[in-house]
PDB file of N, CA and C in Angstrom:
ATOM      1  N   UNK A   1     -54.917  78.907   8.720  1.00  0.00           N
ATOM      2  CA  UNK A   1     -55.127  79.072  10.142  1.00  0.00           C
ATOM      3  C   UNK A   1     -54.690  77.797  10.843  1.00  0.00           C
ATOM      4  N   UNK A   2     -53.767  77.679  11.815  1.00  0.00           N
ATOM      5  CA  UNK A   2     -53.649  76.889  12.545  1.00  0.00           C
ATOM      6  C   UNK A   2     -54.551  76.339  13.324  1.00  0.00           C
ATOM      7  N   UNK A   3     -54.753  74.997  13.557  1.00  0.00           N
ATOM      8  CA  UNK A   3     -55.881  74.270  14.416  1.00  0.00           C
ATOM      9  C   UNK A   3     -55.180  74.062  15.772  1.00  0.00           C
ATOM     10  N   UNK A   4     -55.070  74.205  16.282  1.00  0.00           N
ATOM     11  CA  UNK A   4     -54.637  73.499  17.799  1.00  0.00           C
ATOM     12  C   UNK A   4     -55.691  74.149  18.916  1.00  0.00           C
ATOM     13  N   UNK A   5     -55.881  72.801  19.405  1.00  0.00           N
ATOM     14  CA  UNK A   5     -57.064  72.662  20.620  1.00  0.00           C
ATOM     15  C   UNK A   5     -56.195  72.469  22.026  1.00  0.00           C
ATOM     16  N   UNK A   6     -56.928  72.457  22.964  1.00  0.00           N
ATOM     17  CA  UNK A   6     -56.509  72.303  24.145  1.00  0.00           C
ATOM     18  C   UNK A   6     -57.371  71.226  25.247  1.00  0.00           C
ATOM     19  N   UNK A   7     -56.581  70.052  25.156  1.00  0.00           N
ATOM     20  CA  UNK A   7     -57.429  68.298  25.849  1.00  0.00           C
ATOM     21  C   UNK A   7     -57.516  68.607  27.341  1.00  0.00           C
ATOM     22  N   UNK A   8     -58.122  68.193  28.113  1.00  0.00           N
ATOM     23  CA  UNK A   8     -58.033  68.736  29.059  1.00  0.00           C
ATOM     24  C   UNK A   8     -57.432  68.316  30.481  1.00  0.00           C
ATOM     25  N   UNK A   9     -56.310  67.822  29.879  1.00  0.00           N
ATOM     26  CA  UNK A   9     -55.209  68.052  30.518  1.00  0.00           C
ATOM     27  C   UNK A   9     -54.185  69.111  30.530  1.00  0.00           C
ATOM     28  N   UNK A  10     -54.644  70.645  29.497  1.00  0.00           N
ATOM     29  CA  UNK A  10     -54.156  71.375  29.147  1.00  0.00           C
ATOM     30  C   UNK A  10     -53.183  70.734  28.194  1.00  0.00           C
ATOM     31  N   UNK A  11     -53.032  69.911  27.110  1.00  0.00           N
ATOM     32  CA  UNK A  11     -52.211  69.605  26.680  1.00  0.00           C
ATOM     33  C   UNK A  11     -52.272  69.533  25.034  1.00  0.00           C
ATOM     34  N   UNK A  12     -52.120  70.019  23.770  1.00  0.00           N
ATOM     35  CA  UNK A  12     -52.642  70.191  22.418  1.00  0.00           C
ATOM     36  C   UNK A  12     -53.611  69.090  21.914  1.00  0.00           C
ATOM     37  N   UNK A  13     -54.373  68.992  21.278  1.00  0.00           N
ATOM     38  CA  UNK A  13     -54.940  67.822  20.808  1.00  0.00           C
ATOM     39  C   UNK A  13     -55.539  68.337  19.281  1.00  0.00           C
ATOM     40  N   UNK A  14     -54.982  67.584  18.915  1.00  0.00           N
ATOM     41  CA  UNK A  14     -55.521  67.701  17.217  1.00  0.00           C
ATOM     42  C   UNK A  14     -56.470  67.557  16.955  1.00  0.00           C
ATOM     43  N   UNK A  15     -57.349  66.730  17.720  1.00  0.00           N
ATOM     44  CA  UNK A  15     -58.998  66.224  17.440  1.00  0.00           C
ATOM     45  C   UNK A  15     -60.082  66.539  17.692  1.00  0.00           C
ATOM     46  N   UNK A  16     -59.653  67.880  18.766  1.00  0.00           N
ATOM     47  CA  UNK A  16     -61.389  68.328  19.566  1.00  0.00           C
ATOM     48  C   UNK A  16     -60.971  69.675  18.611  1.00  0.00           C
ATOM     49  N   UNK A  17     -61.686  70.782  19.335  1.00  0.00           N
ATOM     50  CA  UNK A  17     -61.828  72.202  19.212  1.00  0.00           C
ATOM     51  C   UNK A  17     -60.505  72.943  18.428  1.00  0.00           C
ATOM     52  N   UNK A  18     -61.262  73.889  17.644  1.00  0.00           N
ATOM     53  CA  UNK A  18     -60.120  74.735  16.905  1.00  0.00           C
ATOM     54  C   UNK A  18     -59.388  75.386  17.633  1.00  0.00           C
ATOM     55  N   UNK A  19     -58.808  76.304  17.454  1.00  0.00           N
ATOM     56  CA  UNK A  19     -57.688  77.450  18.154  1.00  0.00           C
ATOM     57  C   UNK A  19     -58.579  78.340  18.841  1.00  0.00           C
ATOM     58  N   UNK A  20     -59.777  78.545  17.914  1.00  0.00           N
ATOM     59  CA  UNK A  20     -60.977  79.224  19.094  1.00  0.00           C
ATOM     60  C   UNK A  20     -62.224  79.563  18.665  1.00  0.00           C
ATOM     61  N   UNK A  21     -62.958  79.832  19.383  1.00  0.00           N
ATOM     62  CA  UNK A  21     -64.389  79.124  19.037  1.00  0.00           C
ATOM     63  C   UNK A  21     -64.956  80.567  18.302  1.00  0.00           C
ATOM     64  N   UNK A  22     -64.369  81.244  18.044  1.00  0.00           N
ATOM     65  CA  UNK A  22     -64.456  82.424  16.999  1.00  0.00           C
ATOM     66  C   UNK A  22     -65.378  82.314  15.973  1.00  0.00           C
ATOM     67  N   UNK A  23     -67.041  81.986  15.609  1.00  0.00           N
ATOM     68  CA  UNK A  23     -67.234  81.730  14.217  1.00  0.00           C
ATOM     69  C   UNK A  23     -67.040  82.814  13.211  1.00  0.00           C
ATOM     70  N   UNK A  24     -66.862  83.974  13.926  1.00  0.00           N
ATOM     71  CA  UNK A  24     -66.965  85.398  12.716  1.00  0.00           C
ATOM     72  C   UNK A  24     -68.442  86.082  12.520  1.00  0.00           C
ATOM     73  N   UNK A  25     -69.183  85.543  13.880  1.00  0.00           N
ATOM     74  CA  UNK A  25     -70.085  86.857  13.688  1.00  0.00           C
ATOM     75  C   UNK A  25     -70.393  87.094  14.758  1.00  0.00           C
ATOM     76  N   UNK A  26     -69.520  88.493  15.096  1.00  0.00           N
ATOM     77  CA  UNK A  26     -69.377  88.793  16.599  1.00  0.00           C
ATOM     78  C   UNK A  26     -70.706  89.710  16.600  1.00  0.00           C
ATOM     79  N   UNK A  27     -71.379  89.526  17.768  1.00  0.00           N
ATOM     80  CA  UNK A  27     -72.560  90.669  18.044  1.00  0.00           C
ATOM     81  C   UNK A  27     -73.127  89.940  19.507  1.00  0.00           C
ATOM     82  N   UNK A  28     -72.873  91.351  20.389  1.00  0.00           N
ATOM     83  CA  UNK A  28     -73.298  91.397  21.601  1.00  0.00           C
ATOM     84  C   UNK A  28     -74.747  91.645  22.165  1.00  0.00           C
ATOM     85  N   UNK A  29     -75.059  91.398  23.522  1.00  0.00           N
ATOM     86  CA  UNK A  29     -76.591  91.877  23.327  1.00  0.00           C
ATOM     87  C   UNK A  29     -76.428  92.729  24.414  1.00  0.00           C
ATOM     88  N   UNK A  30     -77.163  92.570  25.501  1.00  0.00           N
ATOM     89  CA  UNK A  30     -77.387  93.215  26.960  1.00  0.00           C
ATOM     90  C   UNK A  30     -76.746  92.525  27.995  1.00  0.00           C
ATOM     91  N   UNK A  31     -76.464  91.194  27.424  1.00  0.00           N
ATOM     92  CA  UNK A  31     -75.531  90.657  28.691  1.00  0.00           C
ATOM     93  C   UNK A  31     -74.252  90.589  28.260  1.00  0.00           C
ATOM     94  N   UNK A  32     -73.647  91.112  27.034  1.00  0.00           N
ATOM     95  CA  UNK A  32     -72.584  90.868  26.860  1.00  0.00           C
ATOM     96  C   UNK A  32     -71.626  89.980  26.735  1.00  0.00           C
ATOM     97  N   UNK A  33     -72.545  89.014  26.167  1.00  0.00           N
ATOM     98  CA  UNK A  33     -71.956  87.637  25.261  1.00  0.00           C
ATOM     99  C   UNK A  33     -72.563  87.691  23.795  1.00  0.00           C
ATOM    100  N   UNK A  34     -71.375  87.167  22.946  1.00  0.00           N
ATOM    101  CA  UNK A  34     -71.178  87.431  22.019  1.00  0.00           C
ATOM    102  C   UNK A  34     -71.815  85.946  21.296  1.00  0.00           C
ATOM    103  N   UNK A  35     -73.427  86.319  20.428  1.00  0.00           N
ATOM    104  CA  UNK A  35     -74.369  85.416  19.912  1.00  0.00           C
ATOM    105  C   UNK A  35     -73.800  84.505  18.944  1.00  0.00           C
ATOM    106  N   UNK A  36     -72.712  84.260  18.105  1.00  0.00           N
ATOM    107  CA  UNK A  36     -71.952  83.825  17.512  1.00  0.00           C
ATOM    108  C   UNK A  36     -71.082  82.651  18.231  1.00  0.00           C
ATOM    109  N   UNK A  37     -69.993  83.136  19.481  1.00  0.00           N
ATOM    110  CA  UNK A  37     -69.304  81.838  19.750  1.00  0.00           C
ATOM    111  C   UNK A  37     -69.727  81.887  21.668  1.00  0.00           C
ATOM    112  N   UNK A  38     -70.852  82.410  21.683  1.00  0.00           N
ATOM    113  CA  UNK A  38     -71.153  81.806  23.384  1.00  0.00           C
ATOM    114  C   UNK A  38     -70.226  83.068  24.139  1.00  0.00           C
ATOM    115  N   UNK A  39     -69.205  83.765  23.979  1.00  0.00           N
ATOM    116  CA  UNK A  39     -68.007  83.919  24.751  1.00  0.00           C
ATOM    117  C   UNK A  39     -68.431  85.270  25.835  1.00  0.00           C
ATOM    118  N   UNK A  40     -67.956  85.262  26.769  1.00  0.00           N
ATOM    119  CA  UNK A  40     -68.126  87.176  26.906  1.00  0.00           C
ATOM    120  C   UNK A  40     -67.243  87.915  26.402  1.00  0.00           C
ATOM    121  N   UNK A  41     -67.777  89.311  26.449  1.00  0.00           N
ATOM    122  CA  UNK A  41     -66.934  90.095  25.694  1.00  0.00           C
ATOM    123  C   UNK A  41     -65.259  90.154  26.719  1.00  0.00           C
ATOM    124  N   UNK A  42     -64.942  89.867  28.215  1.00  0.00           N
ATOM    125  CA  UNK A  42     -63.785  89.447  28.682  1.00  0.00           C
ATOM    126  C   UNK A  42     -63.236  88.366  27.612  1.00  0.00           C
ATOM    127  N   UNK A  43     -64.266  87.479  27.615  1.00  0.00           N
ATOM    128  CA  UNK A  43     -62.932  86.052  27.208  1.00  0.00           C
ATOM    129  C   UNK A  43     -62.714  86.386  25.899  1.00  0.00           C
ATOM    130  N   UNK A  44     -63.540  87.068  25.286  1.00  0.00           N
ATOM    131  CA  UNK A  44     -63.189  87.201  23.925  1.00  0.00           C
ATOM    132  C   UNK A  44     -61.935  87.998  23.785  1.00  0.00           C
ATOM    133  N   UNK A  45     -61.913  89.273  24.407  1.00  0.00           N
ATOM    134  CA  UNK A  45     -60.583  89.612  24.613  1.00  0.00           C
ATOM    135  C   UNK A  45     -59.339  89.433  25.443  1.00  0.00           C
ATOM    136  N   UNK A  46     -59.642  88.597  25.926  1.00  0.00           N
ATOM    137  CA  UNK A  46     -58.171  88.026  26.567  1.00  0.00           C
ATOM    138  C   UNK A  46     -57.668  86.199  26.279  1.00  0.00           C
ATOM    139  N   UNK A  47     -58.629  86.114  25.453  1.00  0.00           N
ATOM    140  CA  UNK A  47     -58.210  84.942  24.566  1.00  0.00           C
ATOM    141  C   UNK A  47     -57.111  84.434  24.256  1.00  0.00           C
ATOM    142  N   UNK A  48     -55.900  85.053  23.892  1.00  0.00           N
ATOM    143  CA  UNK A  48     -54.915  84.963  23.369  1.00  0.00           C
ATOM    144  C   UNK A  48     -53.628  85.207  24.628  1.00  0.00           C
ATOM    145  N   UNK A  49     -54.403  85.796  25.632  1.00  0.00           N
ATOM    146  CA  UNK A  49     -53.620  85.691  26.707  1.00  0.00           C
ATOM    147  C   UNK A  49     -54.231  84.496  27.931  1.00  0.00           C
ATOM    148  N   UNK A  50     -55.028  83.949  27.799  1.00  0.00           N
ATOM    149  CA  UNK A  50     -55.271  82.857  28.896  1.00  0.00           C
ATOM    150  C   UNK A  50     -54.446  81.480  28.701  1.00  0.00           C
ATOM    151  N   UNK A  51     -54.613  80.601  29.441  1.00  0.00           N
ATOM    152  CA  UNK A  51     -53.729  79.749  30.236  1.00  0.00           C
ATOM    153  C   UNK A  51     -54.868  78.315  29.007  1.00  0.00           C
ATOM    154  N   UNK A  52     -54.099  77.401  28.877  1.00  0.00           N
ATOM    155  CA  UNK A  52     -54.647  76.358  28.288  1.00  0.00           C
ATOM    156  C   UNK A  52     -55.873  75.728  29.403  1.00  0.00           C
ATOM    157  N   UNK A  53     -55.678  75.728  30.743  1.00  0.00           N
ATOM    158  CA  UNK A  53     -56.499  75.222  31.624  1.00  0.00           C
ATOM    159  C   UNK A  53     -58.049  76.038  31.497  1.00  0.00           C
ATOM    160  N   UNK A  54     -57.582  77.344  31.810  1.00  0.00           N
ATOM    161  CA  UNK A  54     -58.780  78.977  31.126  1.00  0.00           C
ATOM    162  C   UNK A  54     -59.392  78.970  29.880  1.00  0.00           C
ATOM    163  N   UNK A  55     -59.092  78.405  28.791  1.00  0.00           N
ATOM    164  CA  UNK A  55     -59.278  78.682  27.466  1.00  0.00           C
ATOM    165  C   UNK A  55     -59.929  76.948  27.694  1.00  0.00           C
ATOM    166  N   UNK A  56     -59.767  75.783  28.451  1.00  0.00           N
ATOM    167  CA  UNK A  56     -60.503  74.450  28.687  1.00  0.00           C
ATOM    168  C   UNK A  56     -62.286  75.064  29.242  1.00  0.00           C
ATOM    169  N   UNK A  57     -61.903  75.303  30.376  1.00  0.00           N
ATOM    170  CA  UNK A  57     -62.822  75.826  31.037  1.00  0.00           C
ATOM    171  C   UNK A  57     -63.879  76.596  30.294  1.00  0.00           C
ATOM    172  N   UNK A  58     -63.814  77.591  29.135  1.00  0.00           N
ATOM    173  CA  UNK A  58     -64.581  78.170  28.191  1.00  0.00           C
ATOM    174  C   UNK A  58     -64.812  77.600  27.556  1.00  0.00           C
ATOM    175  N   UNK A  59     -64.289  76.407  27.008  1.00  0.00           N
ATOM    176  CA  UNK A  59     -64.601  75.866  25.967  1.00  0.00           C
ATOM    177  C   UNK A  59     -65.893  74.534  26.348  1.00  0.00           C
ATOM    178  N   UNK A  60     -65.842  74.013  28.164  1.00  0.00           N
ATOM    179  CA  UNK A  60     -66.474  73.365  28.562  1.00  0.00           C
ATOM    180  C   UNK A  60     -67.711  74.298  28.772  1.00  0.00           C
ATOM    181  N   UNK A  61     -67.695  75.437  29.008  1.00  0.00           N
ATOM    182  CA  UNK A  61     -69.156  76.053  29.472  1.00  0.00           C
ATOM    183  C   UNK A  61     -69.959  76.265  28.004  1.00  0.00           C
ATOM    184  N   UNK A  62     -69.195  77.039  27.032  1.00  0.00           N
ATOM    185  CA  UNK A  62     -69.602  77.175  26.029  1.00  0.00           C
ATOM    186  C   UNK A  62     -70.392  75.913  25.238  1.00  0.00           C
ATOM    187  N   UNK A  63     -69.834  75.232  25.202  1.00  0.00           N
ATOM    188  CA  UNK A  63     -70.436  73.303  24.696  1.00  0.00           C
ATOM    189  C   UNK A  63     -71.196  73.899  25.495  1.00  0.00           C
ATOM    190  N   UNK A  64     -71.394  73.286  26.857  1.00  0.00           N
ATOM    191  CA  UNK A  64     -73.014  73.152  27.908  1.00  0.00           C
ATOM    192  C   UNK A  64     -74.277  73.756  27.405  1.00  0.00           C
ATOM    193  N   UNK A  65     -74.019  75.559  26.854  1.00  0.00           N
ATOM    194  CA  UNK A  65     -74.731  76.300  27.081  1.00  0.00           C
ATOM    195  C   UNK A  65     -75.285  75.926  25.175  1.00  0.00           C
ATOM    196  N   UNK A  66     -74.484  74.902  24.435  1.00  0.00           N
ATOM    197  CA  UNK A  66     -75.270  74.776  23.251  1.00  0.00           C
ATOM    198  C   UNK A  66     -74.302  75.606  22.110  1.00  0.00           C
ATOM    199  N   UNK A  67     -73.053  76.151  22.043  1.00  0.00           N
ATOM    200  CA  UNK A  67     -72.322  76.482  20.863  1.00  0.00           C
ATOM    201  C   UNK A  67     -72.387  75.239  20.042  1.00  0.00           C
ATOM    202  N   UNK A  68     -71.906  75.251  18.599  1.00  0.00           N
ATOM    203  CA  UNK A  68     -71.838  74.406  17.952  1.00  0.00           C
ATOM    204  C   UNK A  68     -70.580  74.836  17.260  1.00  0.00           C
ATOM    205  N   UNK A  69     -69.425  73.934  17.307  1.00  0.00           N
ATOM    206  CA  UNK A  69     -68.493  73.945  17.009  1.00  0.00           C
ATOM    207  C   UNK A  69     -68.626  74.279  15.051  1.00  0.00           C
ATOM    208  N   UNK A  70     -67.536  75.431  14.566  1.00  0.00           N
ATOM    209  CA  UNK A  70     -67.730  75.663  13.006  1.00  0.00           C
ATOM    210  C   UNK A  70     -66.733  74.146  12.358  1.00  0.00           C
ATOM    211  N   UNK A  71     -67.100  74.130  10.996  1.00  0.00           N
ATOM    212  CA  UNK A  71     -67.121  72.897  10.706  1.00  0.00           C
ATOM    213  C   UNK A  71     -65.369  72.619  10.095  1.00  0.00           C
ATOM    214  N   UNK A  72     -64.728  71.393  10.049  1.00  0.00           N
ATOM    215  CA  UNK A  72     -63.408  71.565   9.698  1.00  0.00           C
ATOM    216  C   UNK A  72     -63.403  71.403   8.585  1.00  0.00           C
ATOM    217  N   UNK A  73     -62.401  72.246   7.503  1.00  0.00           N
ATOM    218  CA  UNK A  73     -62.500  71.900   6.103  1.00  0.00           C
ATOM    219  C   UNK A  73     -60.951  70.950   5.892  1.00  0.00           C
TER     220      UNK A  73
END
Protein backbone atom coordinates (compact mmCIF):
# COMPACT_ATOMS: atom_id res chain seq x y z
CA UNK A 1 0.00 0.00 0.00
CA UNK A 2 1.25 3.24 -0.79
CA UNK A 3 1.73 5.89 2.07
CA UNK A 4 1.31 9.35 0.88
CA UNK A 5 -0.17 12.02 3.17
CA UNK A 6 -1.24 15.37 2.46
CA UNK A 7 0.92 18.60 4.63
CA UNK A 8 -1.10 21.20 4.72
CA UNK A 9 -0.14 23.06 2.23
CA UNK A 10 -1.85 20.44 0.16
CA UNK A 11 1.42 19.21 -0.76
CA UNK A 12 2.68 15.12 -0.17
CA UNK A 13 4.48 14.54 2.98
CA UNK A 14 5.96 11.35 3.90
CA UNK A 15 5.78 11.90 7.63
CA UNK A 16 2.23 12.64 8.87
CA UNK A 17 -0.93 10.56 7.88
CA UNK A 18 -1.33 7.52 5.58
CA UNK A 19 -3.20 7.63 2.21
CA UNK A 20 -6.29 7.38 4.51
CA UNK A 21 -7.44 7.08 7.71
CA UNK A 22 -9.25 3.78 6.74
CA UNK A 23 -8.47 1.37 9.83
CA UNK A 24 -10.69 -1.58 8.37
CA UNK A 25 -13.47 -1.64 10.62
CA UNK A 26 -16.08 0.14 8.98
CA UNK A 27 -19.43 0.31 11.09
CA UNK A 28 -21.89 3.09 11.17
CA UNK A 29 -24.27 4.12 13.88
CA UNK A 30 -27.27 6.68 13.78
CA UNK A 31 -25.27 9.53 12.84
CA UNK A 32 -23.54 8.07 10.21
CA UNK A 33 -19.96 8.14 10.97
CA UNK A 34 -18.06 5.42 10.64
CA UNK A 35 -16.66 4.16 14.53
CA UNK A 36 -13.40 2.95 13.11
CA UNK A 37 -11.79 6.07 11.18
CA UNK A 38 -14.07 9.15 12.56
CA UNK A 39 -15.24 9.70 8.74
CA UNK A 40 -18.90 10.15 7.45
CA UNK A 41 -20.29 7.87 5.38
CA UNK A 42 -19.93 11.10 2.43
CA UNK A 43 -16.19 11.38 3.03
CA UNK A 44 -15.76 7.92 3.16
CA UNK A 45 -17.06 7.68 -0.21
CA UNK A 46 -15.75 10.34 -2.04
CA UNK A 47 -12.36 9.94 -0.67
CA UNK A 48 -10.62 9.16 -3.62
CA UNK A 49 -12.22 11.92 -5.40
CA UNK A 50 -11.50 14.99 -3.03
CA UNK A 51 -9.00 17.70 -3.43
CA UNK A 52 -5.71 17.41 -1.15
CA UNK A 53 -6.95 20.72 0.67
CA UNK A 54 -10.64 18.40 1.44
CA UNK A 55 -8.95 15.23 2.35
CA UNK A 56 -6.50 18.10 4.93
CA UNK A 57 -9.53 19.37 6.35
CA UNK A 58 -10.82 15.64 7.38
CA UNK A 59 -7.96 14.68 8.45
CA UNK A 60 -7.77 17.95 10.87
CA UNK A 61 -11.36 17.32 12.27
CA UNK A 62 -10.91 13.71 12.59
CA UNK A 63 -7.47 14.19 14.91
CA UNK A 64 -9.73 16.89 17.05
CA UNK A 65 -12.56 14.59 17.55
CA UNK A 66 -9.81 11.82 18.98
CA UNK A 67 -9.05 9.19 15.85
CA UNK A 68 -5.88 7.57 16.44
CA UNK A 69 -3.84 7.23 13.60
CA UNK A 70 -3.17 2.96 12.64
CA UNK A 71 0.33 2.21 13.32
CA UNK A 72 3.24 2.23 10.47
CA UNK A 73 4.91 -1.04 9.84
Amino acid sequence: MTRTSVASEGQPDDTSEPDTPCVGVCSTGFDDVCRGCLRTAAEVGRWVEMSPAEKRAVWTRILAEGYVPRRRD
